[in-house]
N, C-alpha and C. Protein backbone atom coordinates (compact mmCIF):
# COMPACT_ATOMS: atom_id res chain seq x y z
N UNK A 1 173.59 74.85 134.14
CA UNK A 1 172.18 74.64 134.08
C UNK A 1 171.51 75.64 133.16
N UNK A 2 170.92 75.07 132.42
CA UNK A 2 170.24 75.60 131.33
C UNK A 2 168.58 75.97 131.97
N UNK A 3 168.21 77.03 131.63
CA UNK A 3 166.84 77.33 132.55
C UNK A 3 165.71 76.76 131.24
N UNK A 4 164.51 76.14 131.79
CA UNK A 4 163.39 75.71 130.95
C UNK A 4 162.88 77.00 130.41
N UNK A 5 162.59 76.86 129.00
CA UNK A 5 161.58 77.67 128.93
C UNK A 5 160.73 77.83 129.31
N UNK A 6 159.23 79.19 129.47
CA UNK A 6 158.50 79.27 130.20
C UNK A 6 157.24 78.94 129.02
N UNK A 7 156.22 77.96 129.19
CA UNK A 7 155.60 78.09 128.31
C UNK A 7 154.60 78.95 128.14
N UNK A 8 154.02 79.71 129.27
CA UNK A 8 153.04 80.74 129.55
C UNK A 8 154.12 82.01 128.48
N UNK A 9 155.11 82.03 128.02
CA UNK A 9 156.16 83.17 127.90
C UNK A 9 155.49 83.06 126.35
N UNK A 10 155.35 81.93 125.49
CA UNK A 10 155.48 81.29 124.16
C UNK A 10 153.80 81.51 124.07
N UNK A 11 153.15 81.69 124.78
CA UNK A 11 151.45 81.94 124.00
C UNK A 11 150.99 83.16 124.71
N UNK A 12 150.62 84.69 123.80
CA UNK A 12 150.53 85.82 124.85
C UNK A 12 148.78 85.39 125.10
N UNK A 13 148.70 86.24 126.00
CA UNK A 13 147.37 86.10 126.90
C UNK A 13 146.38 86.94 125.93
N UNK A 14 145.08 86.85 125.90
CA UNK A 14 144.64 87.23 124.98
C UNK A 14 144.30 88.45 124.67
N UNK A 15 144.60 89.38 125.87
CA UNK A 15 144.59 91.15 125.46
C UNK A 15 145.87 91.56 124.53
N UNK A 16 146.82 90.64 124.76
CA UNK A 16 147.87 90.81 123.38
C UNK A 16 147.96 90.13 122.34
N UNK A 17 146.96 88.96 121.78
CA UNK A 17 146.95 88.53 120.39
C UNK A 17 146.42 89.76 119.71
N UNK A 18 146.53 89.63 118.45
CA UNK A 18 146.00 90.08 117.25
C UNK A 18 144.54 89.70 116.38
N UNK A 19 143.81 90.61 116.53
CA UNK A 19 142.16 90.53 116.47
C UNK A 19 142.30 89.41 115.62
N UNK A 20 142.87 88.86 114.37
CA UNK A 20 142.39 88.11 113.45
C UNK A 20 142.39 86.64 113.91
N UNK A 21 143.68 86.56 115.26
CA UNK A 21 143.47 85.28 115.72
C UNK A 21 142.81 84.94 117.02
N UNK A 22 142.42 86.42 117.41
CA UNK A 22 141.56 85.79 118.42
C UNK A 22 140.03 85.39 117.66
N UNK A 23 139.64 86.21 116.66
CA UNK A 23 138.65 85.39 115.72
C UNK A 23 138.85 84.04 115.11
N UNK A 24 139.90 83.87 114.91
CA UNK A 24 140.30 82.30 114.24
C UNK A 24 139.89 81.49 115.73
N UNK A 25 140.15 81.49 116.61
CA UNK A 25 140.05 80.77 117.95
C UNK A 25 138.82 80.61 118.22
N UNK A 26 138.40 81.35 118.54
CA UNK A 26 136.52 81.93 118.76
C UNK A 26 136.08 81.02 117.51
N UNK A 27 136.26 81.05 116.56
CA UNK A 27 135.81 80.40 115.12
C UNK A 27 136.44 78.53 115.31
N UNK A 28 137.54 78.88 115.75
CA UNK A 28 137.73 77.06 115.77
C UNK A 28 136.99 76.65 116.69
N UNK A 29 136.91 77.60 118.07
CA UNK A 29 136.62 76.92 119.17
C UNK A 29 134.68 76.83 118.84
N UNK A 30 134.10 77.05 118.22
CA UNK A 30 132.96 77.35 118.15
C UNK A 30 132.38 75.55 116.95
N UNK A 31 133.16 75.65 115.70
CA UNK A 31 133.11 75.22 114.57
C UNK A 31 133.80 73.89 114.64
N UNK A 32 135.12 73.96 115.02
CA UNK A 32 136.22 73.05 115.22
C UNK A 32 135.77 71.67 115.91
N UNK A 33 136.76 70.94 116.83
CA UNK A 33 136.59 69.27 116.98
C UNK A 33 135.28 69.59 117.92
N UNK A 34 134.25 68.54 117.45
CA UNK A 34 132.94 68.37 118.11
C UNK A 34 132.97 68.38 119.47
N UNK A 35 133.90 67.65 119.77
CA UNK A 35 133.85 67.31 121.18
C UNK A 35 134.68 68.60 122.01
N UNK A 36 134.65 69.71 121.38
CA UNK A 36 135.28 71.20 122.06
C UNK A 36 134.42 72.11 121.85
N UNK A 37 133.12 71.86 121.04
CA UNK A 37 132.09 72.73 120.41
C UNK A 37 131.67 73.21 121.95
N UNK A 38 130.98 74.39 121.54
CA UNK A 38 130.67 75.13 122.87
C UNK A 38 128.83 74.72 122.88
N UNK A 39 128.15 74.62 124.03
CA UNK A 39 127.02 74.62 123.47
C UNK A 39 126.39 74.78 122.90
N UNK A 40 126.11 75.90 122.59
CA UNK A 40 125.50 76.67 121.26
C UNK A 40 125.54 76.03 119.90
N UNK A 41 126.71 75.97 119.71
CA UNK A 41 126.78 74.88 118.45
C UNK A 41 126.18 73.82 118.21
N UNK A 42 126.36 72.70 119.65
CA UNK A 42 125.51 71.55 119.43
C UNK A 42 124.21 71.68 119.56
N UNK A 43 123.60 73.03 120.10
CA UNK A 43 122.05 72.82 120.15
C UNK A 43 121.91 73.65 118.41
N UNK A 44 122.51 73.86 118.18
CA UNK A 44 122.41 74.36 116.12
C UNK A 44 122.05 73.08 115.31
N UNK A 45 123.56 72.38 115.77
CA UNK A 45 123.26 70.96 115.25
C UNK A 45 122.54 69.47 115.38
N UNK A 46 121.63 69.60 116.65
CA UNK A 46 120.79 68.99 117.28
C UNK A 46 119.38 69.07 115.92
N UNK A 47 118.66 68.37 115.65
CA UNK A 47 117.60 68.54 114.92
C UNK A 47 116.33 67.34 116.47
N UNK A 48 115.05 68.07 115.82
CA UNK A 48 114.24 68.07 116.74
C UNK A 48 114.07 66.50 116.47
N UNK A 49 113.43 65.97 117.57
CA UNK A 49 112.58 64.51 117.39
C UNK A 49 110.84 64.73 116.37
N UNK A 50 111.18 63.85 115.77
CA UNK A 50 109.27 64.02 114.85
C UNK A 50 109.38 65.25 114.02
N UNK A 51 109.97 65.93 114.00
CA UNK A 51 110.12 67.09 113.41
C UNK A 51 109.36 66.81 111.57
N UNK A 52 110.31 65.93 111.01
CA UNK A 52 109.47 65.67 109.54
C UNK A 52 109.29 64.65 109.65
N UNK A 53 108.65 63.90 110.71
CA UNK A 53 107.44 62.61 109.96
C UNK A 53 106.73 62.52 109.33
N UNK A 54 106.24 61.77 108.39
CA UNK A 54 105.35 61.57 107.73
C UNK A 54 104.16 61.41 108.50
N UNK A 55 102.67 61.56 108.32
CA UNK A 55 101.39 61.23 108.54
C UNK A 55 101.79 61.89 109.71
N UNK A 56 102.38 63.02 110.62
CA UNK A 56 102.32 63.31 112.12
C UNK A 56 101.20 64.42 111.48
N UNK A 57 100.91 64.89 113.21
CA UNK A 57 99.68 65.79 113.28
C UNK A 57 100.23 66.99 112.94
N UNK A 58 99.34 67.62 111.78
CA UNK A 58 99.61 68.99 111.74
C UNK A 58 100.26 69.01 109.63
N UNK A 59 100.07 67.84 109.60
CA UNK A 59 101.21 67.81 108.17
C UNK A 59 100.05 67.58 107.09
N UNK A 60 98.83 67.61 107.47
CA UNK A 60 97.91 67.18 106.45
C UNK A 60 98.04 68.82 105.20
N UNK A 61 97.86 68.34 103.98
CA UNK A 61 97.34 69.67 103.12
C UNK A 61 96.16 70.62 103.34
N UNK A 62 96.51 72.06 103.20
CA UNK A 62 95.52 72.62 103.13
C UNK A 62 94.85 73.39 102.31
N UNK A 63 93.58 73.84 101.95
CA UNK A 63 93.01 74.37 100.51
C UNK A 63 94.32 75.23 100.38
N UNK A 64 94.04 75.74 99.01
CA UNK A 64 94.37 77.13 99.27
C UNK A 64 94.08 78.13 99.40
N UNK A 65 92.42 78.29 99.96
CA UNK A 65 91.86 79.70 100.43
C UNK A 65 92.72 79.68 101.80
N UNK A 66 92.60 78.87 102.54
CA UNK A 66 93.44 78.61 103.93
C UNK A 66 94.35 79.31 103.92
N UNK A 67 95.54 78.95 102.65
CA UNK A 67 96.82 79.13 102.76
C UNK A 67 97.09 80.85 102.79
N UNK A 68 95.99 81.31 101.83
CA UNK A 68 96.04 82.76 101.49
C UNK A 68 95.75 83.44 102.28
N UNK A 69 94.31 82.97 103.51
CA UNK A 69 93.94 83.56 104.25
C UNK A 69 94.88 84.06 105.32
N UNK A 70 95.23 82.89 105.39
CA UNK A 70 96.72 82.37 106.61
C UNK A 70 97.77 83.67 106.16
N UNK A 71 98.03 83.32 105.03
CA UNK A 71 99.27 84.54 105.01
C UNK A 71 98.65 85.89 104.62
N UNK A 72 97.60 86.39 104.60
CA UNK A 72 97.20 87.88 104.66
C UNK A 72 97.20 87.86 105.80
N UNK A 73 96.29 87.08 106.53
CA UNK A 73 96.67 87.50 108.58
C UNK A 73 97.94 87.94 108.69
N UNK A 74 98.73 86.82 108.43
CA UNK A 74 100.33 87.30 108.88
C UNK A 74 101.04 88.62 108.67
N UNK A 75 100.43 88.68 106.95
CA UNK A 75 101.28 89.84 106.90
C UNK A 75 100.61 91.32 107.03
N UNK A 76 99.36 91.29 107.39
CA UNK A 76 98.64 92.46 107.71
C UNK A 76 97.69 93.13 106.45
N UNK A 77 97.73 92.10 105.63
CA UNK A 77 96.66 92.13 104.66
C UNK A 77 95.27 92.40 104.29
N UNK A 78 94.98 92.36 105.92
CA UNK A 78 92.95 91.73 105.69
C UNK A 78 92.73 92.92 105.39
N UNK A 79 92.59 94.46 105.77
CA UNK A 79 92.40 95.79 105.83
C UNK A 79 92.08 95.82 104.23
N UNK A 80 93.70 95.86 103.51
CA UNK A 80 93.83 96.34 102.27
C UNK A 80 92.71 95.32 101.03
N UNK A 81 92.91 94.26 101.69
CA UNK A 81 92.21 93.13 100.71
C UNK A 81 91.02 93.18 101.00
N UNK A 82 90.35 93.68 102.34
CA UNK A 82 88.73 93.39 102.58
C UNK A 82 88.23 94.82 101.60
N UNK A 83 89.02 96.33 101.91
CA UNK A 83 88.79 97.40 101.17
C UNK A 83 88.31 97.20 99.64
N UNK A 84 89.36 96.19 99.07
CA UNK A 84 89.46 96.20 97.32
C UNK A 84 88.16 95.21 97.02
N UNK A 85 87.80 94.15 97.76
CA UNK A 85 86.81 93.25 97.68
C UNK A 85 85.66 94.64 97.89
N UNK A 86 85.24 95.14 98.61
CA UNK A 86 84.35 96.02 99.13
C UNK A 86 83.85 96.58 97.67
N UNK A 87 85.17 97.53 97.23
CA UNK A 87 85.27 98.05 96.02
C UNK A 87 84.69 97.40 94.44
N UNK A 88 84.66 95.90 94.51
CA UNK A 88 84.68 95.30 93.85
C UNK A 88 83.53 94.67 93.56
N UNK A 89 83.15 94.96 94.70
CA UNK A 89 81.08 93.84 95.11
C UNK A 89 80.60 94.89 95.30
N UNK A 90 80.72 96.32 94.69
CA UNK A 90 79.34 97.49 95.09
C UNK A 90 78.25 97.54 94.65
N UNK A 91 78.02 96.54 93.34
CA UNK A 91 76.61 96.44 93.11
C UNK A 91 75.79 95.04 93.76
N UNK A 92 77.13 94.31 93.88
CA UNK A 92 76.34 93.25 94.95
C UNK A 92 75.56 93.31 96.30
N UNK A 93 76.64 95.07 96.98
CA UNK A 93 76.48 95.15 98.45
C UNK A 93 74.79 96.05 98.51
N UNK A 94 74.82 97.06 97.03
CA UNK A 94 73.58 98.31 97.20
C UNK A 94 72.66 97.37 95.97
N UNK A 95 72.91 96.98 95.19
CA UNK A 95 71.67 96.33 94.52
C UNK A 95 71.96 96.89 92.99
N UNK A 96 71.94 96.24 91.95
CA UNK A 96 71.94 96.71 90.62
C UNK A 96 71.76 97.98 90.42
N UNK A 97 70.42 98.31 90.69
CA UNK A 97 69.77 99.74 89.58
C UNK A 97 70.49 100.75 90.65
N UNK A 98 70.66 100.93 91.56
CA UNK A 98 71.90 101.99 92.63
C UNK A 98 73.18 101.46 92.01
N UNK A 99 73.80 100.58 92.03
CA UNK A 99 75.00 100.16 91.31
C UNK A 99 75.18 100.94 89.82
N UNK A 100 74.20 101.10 89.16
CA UNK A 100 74.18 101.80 88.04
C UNK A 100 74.47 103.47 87.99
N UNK A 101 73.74 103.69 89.04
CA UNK A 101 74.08 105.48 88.92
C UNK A 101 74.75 106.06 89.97
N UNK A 102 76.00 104.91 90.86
CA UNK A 102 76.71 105.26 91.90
C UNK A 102 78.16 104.33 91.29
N UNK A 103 79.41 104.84 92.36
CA UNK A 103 80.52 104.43 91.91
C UNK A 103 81.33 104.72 92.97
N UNK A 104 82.08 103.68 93.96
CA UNK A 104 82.85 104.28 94.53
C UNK A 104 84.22 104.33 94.39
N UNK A 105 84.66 105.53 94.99
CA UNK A 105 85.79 106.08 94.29
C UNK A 105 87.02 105.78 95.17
N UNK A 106 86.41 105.18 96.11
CA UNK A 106 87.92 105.48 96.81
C UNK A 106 87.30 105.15 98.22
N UNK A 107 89.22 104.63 99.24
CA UNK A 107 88.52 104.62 100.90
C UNK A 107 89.70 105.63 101.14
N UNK A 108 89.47 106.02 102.29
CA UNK A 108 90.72 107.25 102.69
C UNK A 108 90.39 107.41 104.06
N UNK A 109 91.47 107.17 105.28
CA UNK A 109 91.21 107.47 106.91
C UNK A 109 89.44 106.64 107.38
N UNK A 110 89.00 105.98 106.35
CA UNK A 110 87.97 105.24 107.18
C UNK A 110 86.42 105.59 106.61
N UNK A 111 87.06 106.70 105.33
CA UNK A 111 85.84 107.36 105.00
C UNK A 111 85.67 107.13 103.18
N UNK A 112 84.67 105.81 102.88
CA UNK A 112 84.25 105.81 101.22
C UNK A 112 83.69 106.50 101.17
N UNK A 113 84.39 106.85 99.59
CA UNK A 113 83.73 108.28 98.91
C UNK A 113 83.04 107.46 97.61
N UNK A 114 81.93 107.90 97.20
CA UNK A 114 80.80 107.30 96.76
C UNK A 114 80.62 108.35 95.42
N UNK A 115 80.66 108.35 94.37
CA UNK A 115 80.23 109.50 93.15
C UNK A 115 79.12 109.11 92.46
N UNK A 116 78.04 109.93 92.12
CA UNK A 116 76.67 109.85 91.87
C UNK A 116 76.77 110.40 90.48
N UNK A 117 75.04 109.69 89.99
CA UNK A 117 75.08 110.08 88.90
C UNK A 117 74.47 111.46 88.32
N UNK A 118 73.44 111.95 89.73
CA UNK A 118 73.06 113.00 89.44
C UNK A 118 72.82 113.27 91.28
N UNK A 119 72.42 114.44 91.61
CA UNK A 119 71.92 114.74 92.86
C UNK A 119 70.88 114.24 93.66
N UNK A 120 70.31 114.08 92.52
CA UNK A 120 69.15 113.02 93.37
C UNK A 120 69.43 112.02 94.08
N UNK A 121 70.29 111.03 93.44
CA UNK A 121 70.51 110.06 93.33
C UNK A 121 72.04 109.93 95.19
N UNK A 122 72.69 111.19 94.91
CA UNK A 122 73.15 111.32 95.67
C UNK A 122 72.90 111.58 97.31
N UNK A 123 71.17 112.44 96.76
CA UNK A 123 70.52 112.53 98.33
C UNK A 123 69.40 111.28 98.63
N UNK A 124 68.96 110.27 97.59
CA UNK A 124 68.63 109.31 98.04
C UNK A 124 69.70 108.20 98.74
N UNK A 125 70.82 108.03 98.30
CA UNK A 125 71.75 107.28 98.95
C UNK A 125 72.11 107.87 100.32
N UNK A 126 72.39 109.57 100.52
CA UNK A 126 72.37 109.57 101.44
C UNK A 126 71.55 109.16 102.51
N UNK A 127 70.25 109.30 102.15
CA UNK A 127 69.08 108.87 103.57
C UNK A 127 68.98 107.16 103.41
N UNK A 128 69.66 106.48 102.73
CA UNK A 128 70.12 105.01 102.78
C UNK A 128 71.62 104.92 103.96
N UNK A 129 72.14 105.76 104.13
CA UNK A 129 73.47 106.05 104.51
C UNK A 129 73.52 105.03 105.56
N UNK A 130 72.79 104.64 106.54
CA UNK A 130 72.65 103.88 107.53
C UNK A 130 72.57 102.72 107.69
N UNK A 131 71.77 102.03 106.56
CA UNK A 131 71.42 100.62 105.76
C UNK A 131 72.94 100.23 105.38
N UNK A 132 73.52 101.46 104.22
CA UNK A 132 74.51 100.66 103.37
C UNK A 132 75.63 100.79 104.16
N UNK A 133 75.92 101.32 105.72
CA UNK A 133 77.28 101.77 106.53
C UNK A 133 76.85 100.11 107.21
N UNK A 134 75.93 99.85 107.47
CA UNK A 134 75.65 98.36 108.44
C UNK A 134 75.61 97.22 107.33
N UNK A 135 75.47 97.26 106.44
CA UNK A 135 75.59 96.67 105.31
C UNK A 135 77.37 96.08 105.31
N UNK A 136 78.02 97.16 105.07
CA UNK A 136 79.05 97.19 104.92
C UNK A 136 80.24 96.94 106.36
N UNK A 137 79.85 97.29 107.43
CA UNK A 137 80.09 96.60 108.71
C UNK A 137 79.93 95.29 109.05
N UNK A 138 78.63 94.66 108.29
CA UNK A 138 77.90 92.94 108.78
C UNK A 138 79.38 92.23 107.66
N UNK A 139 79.62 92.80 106.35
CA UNK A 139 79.85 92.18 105.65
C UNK A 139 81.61 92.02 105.25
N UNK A 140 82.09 93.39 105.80
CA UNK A 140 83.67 93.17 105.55
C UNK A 140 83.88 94.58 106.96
N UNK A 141 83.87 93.70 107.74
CA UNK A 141 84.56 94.43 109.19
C UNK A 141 85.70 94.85 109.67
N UNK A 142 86.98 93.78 108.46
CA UNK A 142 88.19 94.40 108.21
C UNK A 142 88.27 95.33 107.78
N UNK A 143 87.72 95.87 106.60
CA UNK A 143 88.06 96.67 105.98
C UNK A 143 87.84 98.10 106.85
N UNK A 144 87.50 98.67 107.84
CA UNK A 144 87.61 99.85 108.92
C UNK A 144 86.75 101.38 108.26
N UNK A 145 85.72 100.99 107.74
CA UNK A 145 85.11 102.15 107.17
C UNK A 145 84.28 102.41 108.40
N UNK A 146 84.00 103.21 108.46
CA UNK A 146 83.45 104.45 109.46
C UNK A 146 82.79 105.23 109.19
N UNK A 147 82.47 105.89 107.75
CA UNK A 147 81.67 106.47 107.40
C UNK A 147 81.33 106.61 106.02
N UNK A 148 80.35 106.71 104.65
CA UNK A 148 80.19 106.67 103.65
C UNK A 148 80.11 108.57 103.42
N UNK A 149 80.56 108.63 102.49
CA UNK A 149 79.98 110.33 101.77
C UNK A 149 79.60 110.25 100.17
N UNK A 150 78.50 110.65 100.11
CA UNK A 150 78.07 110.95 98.58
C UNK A 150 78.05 111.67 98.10
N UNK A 151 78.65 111.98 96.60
CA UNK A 151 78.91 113.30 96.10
C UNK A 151 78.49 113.07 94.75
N UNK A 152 77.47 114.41 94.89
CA UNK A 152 76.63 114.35 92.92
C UNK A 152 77.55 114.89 91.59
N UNK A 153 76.97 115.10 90.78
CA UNK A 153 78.34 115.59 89.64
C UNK A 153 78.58 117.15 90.12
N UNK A 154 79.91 116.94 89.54
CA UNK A 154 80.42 118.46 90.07
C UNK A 154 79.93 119.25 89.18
N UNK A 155 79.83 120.47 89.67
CA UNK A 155 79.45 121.52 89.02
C UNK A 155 80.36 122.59 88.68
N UNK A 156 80.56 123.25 87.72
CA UNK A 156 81.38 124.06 87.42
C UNK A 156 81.55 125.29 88.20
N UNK A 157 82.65 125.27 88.80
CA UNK A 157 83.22 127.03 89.68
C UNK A 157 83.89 128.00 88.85
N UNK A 158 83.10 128.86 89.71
CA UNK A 158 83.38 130.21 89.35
C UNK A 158 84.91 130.71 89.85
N UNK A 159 84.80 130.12 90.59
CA UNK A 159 86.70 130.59 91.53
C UNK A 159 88.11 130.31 91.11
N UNK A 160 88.56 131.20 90.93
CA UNK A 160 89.82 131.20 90.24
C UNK A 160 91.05 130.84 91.09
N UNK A 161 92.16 130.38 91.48
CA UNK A 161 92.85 130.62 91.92
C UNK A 161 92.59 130.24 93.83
N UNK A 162 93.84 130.19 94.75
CA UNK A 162 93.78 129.83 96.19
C UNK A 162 92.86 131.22 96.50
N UNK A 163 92.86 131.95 95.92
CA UNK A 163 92.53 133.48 96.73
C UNK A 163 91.23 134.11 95.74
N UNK A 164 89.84 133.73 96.77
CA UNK A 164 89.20 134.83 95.47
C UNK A 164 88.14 135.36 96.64
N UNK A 165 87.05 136.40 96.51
CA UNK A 165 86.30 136.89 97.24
C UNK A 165 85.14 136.81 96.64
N UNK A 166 83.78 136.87 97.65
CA UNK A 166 82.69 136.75 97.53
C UNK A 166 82.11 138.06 96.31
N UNK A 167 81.33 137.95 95.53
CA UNK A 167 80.78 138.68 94.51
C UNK A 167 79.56 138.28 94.01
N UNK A 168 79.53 138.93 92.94
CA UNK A 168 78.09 138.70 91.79
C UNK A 168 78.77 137.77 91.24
N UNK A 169 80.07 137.77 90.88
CA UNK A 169 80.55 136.19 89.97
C UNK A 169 80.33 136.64 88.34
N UNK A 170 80.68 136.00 87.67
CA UNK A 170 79.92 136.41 86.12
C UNK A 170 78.77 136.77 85.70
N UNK A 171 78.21 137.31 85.74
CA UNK A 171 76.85 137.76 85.02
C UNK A 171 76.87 138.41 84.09
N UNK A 172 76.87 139.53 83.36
CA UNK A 172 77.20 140.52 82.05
C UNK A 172 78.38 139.72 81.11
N UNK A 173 79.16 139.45 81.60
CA UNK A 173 80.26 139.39 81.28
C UNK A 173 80.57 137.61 80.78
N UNK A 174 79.90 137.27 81.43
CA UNK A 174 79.72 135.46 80.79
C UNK A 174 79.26 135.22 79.11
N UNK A 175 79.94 134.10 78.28
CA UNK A 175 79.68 134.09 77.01
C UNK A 175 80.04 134.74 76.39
């Protein structure tokens, strides 16, 4: 008598295959005959009902301010884009003849910085400061400004260097 082979002997169990075929398995058994697919697979290959009908709800065209608007929401846009618009309409937002002898320079932590054409001009805008901050709140609320600062032309310093001390400054010695 000849003993049967064992067939459990002829396929090792799977803590002793070799990684590449227990991936080939996992990969057939996943990929391989449909009718062995594991769930997952068939809900991959399942496509929805109505999914691309024609004339269904929701498929109509839209402008393309929509489309743009739509994807600055998404991607966190409105802030940066309401800022540059802001930037862009400053004589629309303060009025021509202020548009003329103001300029803003910049937004930074919530705070436009505003450059004048002379001082005056800088302390009349300031006592506007209130008008053009609600101005600018009614009109682009994305954009997160918080406060305006006006600054007249710079004036030339006397200070040299990170390190200097209080003095007379040039006098004799200037020219």
């Amino acid at each position: 008598m000849t003993p049967e082979p064992d067939e459990s002997a002829s396929v090792p169990d799977e803590s002793s295959r070799d990684e590449h075929v227990a991936v080939y398995l996992r990969l057939r058994k996943i990929f391989g005959d449909p009718a062995t697919r594991s769930t997952a697979a068939r809900k991959r290959a399942t496509k929805k009902e109505g999914a691309s009908v024609p004339f269904a709800a929701g498929r109509d065209p839209h402008g393309l301010g929509d489309v743009i608007s739509g994807l600055a929401a998404k991607m966190g846009w409105t802030s940066p884009l309401a800022r540059s618009e802001l930037l862009a309409s400053w004589s629309e937002l303060v009025g021509a003849e202020t548009a003329e002898h103001s300029t803003p320079a910049g937004i930074e932590e919530g705070v436009l910085t505003v450059h004048c054409d002379s001082t005056a001009w800088a302390t009349q805008l300031r006592l506007m400061r209130t008008q053009i901050t609600t101005t600018i709140a009614q009109r682009y609320p994305s954009a997160g400004i918080e406060s305006v600062r006006f600054e007249g032309p710079n004036a030339p310093s006397w200070k040299r260097g990170p390190r200097s001390i209080p003095g007379r400054g040039p006098r004799d010695t200037y020219g």
